[in-house]
C-alpha atoms as a PDB file:
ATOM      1  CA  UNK A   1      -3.265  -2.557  22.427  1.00  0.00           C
ATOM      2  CA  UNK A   2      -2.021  -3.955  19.203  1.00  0.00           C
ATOM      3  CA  UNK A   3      -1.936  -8.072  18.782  1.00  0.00           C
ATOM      4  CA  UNK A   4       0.008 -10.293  16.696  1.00  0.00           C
ATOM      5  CA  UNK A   5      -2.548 -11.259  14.392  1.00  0.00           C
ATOM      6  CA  UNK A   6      -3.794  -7.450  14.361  1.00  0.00           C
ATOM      7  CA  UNK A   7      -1.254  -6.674  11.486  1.00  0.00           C
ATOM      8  CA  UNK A   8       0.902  -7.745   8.179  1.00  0.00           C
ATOM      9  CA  UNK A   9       4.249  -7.627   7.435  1.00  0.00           C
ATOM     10  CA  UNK A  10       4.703  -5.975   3.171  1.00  0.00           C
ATOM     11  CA  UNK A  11       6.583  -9.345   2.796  1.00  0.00           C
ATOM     12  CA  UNK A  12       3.940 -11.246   4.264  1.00  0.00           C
ATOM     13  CA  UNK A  13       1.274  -9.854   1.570  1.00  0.00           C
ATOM     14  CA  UNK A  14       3.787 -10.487  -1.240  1.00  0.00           C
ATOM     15  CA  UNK A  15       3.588 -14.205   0.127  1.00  0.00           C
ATOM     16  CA  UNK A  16       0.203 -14.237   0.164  1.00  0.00           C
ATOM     17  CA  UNK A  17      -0.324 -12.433  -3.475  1.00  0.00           C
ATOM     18  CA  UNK A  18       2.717 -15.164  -5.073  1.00  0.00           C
ATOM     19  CA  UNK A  19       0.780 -17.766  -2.758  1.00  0.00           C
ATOM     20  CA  UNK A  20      -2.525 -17.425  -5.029  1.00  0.00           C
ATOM     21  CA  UNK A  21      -0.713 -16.845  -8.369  1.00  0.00           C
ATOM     22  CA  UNK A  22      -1.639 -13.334  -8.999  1.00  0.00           C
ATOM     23  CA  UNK A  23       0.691 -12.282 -11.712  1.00  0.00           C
ATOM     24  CA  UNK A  24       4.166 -10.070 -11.483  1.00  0.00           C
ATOM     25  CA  UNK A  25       2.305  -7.161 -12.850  1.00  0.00           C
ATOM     26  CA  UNK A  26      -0.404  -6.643 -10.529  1.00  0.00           C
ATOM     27  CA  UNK A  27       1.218  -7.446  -8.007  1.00  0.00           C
ATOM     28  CA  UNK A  28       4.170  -5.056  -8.602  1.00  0.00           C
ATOM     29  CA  UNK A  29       1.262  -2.352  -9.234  1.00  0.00           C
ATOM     30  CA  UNK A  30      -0.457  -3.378  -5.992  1.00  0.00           C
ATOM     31  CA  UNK A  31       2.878  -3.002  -3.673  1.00  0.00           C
ATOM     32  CA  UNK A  32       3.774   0.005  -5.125  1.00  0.00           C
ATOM     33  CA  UNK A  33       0.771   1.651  -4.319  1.00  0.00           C
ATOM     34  CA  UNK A  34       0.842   0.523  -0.656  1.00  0.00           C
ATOM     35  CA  UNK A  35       4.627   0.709   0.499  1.00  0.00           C
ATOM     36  CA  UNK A  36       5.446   4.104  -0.065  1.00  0.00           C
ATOM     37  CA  UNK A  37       2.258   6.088  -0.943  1.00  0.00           C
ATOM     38  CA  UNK A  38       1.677   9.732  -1.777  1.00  0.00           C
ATOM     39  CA  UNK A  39      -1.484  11.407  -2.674  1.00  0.00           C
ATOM     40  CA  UNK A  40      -1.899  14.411  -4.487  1.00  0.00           C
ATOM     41  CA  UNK A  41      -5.747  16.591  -3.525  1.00  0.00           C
ATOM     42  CA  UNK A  42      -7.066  18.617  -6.448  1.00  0.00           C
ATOM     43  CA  UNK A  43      -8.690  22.042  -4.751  1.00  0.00           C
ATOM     44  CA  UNK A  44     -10.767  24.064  -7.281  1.00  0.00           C
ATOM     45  CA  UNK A  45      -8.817  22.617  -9.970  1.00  0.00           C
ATOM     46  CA  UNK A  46      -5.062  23.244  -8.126  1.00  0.00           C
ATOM     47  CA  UNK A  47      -2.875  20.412  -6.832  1.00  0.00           C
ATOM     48  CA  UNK A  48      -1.579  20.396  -3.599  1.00  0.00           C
ATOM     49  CA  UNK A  49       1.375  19.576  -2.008  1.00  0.00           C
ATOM     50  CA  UNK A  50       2.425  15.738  -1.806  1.00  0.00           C
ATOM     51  CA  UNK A  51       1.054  14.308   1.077  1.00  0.00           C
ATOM     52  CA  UNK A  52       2.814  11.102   2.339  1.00  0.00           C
ATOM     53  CA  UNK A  53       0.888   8.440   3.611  1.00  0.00           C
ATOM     54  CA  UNK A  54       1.938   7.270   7.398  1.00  0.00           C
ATOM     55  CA  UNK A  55      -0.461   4.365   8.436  1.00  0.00           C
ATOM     56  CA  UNK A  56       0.834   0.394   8.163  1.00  0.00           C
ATOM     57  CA  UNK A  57      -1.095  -2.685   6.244  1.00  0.00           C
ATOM     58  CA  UNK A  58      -3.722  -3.786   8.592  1.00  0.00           C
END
């Protein structure tokens, strides 16, 4: 059972990143790499397929 104060809203951490002056750079680096992430697995040297990331900001 998920509560309220279990999770974050994406604008809610851009708040919170503004909120303690982090600067426009970082922070665009930061939520790009958590709103819509793909990782790439190197086997023996070979990439794989993109795998896309499912799980919410918690």
């Amino acid at each position: 059972m998920e509560q309220a104060y279990d999770s974050m809203g994406w604008l809610a951490l851009r708040k919170v990143l503004v909120y303690f002056y982090f600067s426009s750079k970082f922070l665009d680096l930061l939520l790009n790499c958590v709103l819509d992430p793909k990782f790439c697995i190197l086997i023996n040297g070979k990439k794989s397929d993109w795998i896309e990331a499912k799980s919410g900001f918690r």
